[in-house]
C-alpha atoms as a PDB file:
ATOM      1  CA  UNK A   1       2.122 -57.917  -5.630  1.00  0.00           C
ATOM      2  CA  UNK A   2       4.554 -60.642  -4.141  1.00  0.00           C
ATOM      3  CA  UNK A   3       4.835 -60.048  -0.221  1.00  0.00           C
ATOM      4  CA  UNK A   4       8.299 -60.706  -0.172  1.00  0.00           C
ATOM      5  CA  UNK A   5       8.380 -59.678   3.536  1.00  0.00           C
ATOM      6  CA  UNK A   6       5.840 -62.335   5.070  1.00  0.00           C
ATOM      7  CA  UNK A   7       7.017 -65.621   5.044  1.00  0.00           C
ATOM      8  CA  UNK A   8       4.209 -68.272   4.562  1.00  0.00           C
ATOM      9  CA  UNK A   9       3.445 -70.130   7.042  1.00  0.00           C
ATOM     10  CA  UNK A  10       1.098 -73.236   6.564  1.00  0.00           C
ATOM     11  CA  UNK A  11      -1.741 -73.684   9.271  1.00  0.00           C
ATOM     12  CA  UNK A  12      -0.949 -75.374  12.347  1.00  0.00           C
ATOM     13  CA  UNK A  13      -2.998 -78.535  12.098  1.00  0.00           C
ATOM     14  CA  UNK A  14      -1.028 -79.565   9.257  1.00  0.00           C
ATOM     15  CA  UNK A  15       2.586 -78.595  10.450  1.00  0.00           C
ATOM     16  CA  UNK A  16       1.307 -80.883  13.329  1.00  0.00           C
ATOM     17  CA  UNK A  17       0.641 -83.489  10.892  1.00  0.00           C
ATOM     18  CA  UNK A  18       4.146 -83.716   9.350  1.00  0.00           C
ATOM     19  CA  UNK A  19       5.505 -83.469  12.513  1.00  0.00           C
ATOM     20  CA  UNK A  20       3.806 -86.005  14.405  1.00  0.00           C
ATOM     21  CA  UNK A  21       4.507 -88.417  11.127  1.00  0.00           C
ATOM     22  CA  UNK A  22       8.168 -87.763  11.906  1.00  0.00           C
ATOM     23  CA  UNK A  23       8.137 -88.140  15.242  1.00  0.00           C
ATOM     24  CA  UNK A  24       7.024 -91.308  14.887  1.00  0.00           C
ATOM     25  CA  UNK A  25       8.696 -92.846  11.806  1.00  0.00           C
ATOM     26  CA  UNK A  26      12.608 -91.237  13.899  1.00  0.00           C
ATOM     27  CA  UNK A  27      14.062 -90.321  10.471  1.00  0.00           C
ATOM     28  CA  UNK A  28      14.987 -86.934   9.873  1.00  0.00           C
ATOM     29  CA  UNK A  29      17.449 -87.047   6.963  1.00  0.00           C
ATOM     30  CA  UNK A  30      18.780 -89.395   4.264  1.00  0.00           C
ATOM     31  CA  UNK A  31      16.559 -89.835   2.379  1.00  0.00           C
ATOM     32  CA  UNK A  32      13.409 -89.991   4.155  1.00  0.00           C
ATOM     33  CA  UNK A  33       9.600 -90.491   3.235  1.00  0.00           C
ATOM     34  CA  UNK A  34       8.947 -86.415   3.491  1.00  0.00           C
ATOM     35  CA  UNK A  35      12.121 -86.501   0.526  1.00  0.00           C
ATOM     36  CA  UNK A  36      11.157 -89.318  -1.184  1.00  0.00           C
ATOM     37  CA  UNK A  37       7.068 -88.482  -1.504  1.00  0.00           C
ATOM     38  CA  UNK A  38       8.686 -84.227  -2.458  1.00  0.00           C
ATOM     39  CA  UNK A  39      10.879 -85.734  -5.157  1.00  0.00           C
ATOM     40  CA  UNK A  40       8.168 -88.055  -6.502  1.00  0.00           C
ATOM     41  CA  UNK A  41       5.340 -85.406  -6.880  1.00  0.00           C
ATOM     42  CA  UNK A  42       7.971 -82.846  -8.053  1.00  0.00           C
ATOM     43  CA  UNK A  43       9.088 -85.343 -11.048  1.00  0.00           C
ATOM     44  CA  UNK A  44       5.013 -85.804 -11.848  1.00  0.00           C
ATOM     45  CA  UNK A  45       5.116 -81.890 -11.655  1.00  0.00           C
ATOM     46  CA  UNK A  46       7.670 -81.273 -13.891  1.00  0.00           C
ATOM     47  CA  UNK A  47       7.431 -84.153 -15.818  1.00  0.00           C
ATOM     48  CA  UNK A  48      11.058 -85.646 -15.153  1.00  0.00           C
ATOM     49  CA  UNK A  49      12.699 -88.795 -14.648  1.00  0.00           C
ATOM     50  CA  UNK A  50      15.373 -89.712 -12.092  1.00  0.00           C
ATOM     51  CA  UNK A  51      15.231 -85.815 -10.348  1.00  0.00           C
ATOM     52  CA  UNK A  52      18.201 -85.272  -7.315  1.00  0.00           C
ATOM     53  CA  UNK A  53      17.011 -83.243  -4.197  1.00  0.00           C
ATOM     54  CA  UNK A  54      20.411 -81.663  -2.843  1.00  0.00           C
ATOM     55  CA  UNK A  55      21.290 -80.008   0.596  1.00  0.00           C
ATOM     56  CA  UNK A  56      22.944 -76.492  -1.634  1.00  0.00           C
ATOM     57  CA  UNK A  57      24.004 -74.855  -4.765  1.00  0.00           C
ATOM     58  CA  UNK A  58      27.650 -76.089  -4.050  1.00  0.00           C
ATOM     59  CA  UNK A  59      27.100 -79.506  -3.813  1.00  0.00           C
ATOM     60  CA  UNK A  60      24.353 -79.686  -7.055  1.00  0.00           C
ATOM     61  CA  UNK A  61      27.428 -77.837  -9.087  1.00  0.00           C
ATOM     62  CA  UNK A  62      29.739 -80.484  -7.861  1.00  0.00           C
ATOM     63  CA  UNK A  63      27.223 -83.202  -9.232  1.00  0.00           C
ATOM     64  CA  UNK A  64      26.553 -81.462 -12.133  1.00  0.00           C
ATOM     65  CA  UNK A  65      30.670 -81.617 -12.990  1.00  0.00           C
ATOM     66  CA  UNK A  66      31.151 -85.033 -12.190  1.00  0.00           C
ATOM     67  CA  UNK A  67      27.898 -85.831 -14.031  1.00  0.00           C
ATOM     68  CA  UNK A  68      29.402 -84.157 -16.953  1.00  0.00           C
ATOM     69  CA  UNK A  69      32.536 -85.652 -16.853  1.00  0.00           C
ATOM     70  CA  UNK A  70      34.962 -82.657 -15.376  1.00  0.00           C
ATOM     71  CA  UNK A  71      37.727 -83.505 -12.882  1.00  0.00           C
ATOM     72  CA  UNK A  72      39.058 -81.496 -10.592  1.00  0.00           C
ATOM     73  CA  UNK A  73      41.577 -78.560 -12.089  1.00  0.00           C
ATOM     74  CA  UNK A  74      39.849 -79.416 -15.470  1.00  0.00           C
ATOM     75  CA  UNK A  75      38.223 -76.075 -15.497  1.00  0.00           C
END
């Protein structure tokens, strides 16, 4: 069974670790090391070139229609 109800929670010593490393490198967004090393090991995972880490659904369907070519009021 999935236990949808408990959220997983890694242990503390290495929640302390990430946080500590961004404490001290002062970059929270934009592209940051924690983004850059998630997209790298998830485009080794899935085997992908050039993969785009996005903030929500609305903004990776907005890439996706410029990516394909649709302008605005096309659809």
């Amino acid at each position: 069974m999935i236990p949808v109800t408990k959220p997983y929670l890694p242990s503390r010593e290495k929640l302390d670790k990430y946080i500590d490393g961004i404490y001290e490198r002062q970059w929270l967004t934009n592209n940051g090391q924690l983004v850059q090393e998630l997209t790298q090991r998830l485009e080794n995972y899935l085997g992908v070139e050039n993969l785009l880490l996005v903030s929500n659904g609305t903004l990776a369907l907005q890439i996706a229609y410029r990516d394909l070519g649709m302008a605005r009021g096309e659809l």
